[in-house]
C-alpha atoms as a PDB file:
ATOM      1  CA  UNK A   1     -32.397   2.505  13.195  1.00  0.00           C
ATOM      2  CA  UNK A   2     -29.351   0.978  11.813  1.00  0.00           C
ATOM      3  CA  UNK A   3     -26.275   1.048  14.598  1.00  0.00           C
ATOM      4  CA  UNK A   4     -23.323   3.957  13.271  1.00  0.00           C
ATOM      5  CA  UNK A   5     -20.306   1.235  12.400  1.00  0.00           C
ATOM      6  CA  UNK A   6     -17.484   1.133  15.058  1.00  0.00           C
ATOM      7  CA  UNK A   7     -14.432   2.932  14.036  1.00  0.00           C
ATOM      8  CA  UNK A   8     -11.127   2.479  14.828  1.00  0.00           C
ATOM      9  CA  UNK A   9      -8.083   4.327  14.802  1.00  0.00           C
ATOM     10  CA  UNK A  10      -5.344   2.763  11.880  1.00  0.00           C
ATOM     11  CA  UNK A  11      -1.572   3.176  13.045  1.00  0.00           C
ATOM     12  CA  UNK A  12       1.228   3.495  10.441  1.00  0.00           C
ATOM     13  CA  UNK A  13       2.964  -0.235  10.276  1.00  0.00           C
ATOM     14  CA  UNK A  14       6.304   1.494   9.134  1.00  0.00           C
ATOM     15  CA  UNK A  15       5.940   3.988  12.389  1.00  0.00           C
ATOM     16  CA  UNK A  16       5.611   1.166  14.406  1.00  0.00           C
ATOM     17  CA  UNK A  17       8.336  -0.921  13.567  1.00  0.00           C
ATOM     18  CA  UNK A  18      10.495   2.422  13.407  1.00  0.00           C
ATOM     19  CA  UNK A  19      11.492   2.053   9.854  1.00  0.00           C
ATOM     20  CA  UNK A  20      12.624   5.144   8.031  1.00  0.00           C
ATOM     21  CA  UNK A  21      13.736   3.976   4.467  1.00  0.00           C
ATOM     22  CA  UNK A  22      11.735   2.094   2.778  1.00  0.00           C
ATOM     23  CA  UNK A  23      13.494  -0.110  -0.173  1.00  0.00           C
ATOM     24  CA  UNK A  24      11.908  -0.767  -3.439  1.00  0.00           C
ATOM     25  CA  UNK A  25      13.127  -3.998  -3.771  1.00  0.00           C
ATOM     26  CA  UNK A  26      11.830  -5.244  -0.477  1.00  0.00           C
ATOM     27  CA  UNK A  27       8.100  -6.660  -2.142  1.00  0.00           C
ATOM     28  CA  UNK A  28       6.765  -8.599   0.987  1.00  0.00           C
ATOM     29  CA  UNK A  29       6.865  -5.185   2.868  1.00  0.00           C
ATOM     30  CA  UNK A  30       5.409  -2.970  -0.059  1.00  0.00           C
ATOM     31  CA  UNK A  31       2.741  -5.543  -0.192  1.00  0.00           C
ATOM     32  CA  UNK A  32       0.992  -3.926   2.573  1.00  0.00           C
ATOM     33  CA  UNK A  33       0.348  -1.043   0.817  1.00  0.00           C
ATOM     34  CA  UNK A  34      -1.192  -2.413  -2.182  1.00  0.00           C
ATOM     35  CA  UNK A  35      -4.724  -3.626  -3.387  1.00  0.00           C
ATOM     36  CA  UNK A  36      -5.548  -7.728  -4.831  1.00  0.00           C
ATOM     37  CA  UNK A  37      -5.118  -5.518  -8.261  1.00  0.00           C
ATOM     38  CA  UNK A  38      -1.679  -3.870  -7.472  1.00  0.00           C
ATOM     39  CA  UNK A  39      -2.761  -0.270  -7.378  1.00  0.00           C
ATOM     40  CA  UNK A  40      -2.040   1.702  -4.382  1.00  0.00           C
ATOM     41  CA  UNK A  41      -4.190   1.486  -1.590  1.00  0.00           C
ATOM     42  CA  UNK A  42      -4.908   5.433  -0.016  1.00  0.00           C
ATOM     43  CA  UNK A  43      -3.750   6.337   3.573  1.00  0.00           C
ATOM     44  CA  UNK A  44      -7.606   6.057   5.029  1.00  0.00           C
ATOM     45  CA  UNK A  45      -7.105   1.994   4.353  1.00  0.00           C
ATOM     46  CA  UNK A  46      -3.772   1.614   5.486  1.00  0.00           C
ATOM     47  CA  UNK A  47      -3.311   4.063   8.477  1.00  0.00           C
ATOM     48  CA  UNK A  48       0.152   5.145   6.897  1.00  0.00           C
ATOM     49  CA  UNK A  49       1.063   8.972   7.670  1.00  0.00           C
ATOM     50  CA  UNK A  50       1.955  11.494   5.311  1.00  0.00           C
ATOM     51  CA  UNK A  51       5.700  10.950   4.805  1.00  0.00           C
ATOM     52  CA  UNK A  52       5.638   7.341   5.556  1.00  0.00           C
ATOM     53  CA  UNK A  53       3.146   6.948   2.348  1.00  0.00           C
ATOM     54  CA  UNK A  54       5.447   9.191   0.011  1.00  0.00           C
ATOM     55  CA  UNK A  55       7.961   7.090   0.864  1.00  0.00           C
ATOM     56  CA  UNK A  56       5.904   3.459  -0.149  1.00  0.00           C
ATOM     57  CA  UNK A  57       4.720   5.695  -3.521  1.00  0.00           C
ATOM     58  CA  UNK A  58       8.130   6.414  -4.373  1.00  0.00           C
ATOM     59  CA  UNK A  59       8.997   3.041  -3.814  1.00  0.00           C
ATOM     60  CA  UNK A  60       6.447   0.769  -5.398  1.00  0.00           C
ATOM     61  CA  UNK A  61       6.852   2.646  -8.483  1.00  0.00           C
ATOM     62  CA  UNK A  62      10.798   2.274  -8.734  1.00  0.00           C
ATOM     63  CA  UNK A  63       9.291  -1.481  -8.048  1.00  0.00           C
ATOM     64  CA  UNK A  64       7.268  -1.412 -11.255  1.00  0.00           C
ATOM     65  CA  UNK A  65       9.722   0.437 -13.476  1.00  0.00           C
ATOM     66  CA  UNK A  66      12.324  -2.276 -12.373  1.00  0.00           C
ATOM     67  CA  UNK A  67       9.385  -5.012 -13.041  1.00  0.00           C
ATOM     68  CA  UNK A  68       9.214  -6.291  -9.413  1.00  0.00           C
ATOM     69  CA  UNK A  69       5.469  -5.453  -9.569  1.00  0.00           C
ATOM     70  CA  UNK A  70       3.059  -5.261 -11.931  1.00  0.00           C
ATOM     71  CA  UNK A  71       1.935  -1.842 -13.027  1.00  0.00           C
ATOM     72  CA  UNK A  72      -1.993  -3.310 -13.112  1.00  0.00           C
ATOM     73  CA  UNK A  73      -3.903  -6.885 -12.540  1.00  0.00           C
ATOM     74  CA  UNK A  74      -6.266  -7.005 -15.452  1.00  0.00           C
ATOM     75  CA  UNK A  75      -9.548  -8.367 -15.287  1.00  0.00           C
ATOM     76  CA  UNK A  76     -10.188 -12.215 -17.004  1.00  0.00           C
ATOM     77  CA  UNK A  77     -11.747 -10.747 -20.136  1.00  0.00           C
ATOM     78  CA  UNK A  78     -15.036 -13.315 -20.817  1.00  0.00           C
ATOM     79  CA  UNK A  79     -16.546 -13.414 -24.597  1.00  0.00           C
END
């Protein structure tokens, strides 16, 4: 029988470092919370709580209005 994987409890990186405002036009920090493809990665991946990922959503899309990130990463298109 195949072995259950090992789990491990995610913290919230923004909890840690006791940050309560999270600016839009800090990218290396935002970065955290996205994918290779710029969409936003969900709380399960991260370990961000509740408010601390309404916060990052807020902010990486005043980040893409203002064009500091990319709204999406398109795929090489072959043919």
């Amino acid at each position: 029988m195949a072995e259950k994987g090992k789990f491990f409890k995610r913290h919230c990186k923004y909890a840690e470092a006791k940050i309560e405002f999270i600016d839009y036009k800090d990218i290396h920090l935002l970065k955290h919370s996205l994918s290779e493809r710029f969409k936003i990665m969900p709380r399960r991946l991260t370990g961000n709580g509740k408010i601390a990922q309404d916060i990052v959503r807020v902010a990486i899309k005043r980040a893409r209005h203002m064009a500091l990130i990319p709204y999406a990463a398109g795929r090489d298109s072959v043919g």
